[in-house]
Protein backbone atom coordinates (compact mmCIF):
# COMPACT_ATOMS: atom_id res chain seq x y z
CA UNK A 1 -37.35 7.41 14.62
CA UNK A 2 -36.19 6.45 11.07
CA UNK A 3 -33.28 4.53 10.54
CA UNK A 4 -29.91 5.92 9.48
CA UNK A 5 -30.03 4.10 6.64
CA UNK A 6 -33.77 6.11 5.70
CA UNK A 7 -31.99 9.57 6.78
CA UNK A 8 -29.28 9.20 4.92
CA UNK A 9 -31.24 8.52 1.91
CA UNK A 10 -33.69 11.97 2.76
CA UNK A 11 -30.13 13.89 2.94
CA UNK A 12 -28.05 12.16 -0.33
CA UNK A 13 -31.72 12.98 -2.25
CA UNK A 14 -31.19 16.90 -2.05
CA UNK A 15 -27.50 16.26 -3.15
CA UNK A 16 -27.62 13.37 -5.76
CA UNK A 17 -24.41 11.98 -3.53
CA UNK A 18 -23.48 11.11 0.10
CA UNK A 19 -20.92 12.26 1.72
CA UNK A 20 -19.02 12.90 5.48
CA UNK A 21 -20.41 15.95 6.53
CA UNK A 22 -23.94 14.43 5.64
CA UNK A 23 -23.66 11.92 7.79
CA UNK A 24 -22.14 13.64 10.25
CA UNK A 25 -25.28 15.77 10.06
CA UNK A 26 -27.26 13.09 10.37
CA UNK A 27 -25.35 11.68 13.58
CA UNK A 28 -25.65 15.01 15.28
CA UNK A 29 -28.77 15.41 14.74
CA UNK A 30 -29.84 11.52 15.98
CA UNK A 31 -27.95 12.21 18.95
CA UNK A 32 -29.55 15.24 20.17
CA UNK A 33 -33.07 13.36 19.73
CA UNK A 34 -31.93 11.49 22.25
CA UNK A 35 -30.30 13.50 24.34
CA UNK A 36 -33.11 15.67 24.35
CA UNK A 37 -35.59 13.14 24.48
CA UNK A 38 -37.33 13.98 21.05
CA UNK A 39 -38.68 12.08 18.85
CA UNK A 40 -37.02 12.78 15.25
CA UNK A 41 -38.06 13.99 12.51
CA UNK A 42 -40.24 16.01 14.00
CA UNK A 43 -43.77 16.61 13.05
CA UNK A 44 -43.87 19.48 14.77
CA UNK A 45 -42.17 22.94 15.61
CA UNK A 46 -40.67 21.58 19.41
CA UNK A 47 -37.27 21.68 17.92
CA UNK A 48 -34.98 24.62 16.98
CA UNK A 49 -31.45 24.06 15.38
CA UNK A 50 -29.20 26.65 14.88
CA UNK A 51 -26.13 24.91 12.19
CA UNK A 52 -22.68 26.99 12.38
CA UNK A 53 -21.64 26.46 8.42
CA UNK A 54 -23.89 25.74 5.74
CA UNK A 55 -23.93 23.19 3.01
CA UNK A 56 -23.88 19.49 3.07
CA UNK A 57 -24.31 19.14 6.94
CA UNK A 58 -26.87 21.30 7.35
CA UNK A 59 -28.65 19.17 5.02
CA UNK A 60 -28.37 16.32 7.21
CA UNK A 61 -29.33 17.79 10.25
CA UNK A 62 -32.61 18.82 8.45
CA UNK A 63 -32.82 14.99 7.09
CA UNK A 64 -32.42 13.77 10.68
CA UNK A 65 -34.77 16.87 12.37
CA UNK A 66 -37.10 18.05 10.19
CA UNK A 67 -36.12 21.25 10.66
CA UNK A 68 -35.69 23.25 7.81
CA UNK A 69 -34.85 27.55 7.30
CA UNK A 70 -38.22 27.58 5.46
CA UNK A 71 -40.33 26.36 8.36
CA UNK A 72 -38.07 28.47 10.67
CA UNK A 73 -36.92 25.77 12.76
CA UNK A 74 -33.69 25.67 11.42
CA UNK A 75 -31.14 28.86 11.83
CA UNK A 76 -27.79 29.00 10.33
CA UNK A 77 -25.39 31.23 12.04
CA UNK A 78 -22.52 30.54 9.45
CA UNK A 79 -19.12 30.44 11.06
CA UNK A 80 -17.53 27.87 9.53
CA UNK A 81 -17.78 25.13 11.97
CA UNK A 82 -19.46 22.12 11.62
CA UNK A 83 -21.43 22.23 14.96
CA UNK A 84 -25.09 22.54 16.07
CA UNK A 85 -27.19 24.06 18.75
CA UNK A 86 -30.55 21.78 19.24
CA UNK A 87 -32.96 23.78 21.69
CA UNK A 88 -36.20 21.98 23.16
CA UNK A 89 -38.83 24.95 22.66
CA UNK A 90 -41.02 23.22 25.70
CA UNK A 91 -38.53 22.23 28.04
CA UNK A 92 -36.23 25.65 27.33
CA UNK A 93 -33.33 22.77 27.45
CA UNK A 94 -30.44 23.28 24.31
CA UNK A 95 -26.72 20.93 23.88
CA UNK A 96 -24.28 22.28 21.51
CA UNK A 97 -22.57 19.20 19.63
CA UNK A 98 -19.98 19.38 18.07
CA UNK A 99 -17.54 16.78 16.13
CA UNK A 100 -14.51 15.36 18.82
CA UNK A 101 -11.04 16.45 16.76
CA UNK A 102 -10.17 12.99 16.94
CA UNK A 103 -12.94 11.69 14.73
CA UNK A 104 -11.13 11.74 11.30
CA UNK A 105 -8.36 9.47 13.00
CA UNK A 106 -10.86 7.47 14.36
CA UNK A 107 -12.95 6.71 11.86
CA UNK A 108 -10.23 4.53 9.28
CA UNK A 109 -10.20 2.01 12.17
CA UNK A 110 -14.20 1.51 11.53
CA UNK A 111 -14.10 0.93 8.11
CA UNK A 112 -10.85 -0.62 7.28
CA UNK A 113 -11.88 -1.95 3.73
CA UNK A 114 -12.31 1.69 2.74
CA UNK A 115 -10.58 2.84 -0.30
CA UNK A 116 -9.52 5.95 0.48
CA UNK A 117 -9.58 8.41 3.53
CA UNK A 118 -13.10 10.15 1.94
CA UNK A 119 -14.90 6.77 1.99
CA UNK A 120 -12.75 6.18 5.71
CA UNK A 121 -14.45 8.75 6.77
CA UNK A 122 -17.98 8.34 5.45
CA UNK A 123 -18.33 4.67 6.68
CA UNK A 124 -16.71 5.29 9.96
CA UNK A 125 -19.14 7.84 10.94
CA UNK A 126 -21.98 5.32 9.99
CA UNK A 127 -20.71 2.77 12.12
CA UNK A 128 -19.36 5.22 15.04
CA UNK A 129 -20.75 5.02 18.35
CA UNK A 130 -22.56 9.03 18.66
CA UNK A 131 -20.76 9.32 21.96
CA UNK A 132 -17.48 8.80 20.15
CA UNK A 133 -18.21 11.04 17.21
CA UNK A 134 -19.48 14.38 19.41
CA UNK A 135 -18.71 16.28 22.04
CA UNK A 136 -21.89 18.11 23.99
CA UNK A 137 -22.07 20.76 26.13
CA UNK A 138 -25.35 22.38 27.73
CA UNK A 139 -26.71 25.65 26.60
C-alpha cells in the first residue's frame, strides 16, 4: 500500500490543493483496505465503492482505491453525506464508514500549531488514528 503521504499527493494532483474532505477520503478509503483485507490501490476490479456526495472526497477515495466512475468501480449515490460503502466483489463482504460527529472537535487537539480550524482539521485527520476518525458498520 502507498503511503498517505503518496495518496494524498494522487488526490491534491486532480485539485491543485489539499484539503479535509481529501484526506478524509483518503482515510476512509485506507481503512476499509484493511478492514477488508485488500490491498490498495487496486490493480484490479475486486473493489466497488459507492461515495454518498461528490467532490473533493470522492477524489480521495479514488486516490486511496483506485476506483474510479470511469472504470465502474466507483458509484456515487449523491446524498450529501460524506460516507462510503466499500464492497469486496469476491468475498460478497461490504462496511459502510462513515466520519464519527466528533471528529471536527477532535482533530484541533492533533494539530495544535494549526492556524486556523481549516488547517485543524486537515492535519488532524492526517495524524488521527482511522478508528477514531470513522465509524463502520457491516453491509
Amino acid at each position: 500500500m502507498q503511503t498517505l503521504n503518496d495518496l494524498l499527493s494522487v488526490s491534491a494532483a486532480l485539485h491543485r490543493h489539499l484539503c479535509p474532505r481529501q484526506v478524509l477520503g483518503v482515510q476512509m478509503g485506507r481503512w476499509a483496505a484493511e478492514l477488508l483485507g485488500i490491498d490498495l490501490p487496486q490493480s484490479d476490479k475486486r473493489l466497488l465503492t459507492i461515495v454518498e456526495t461528490d467532490g473533493c472526497f470522492a477524489d480521495g477515495v479514488s486516490a486511496a482505491t483506485n476506483c474510479w466512475v470511469g472504470r465502474r468501480t466507483l458509484r456515487v449515490e449523491d446524498y450529501g453525506k460524506v460516507a462510503a460503502t466499500f464492497v469486496d466483489t469476491r468475498t460478497r463482504r461490504a462496511i459502510r464508514l462513515a466520519p464519527l460527529p466528533t471528529i471536527r472537535d477532535t482533530a484541533p487537539t492533533f494539530a495544535p500549531e494549526a492556524r486556523n480550524r481549516w488547517e485543524a482539521m486537515l492535519l488532524g485527520y492526517k495524524r488521527m488514528a482511522l478508528a477514531d476518525l470513522f465509524s463502520c458498520q457491516p453491509v
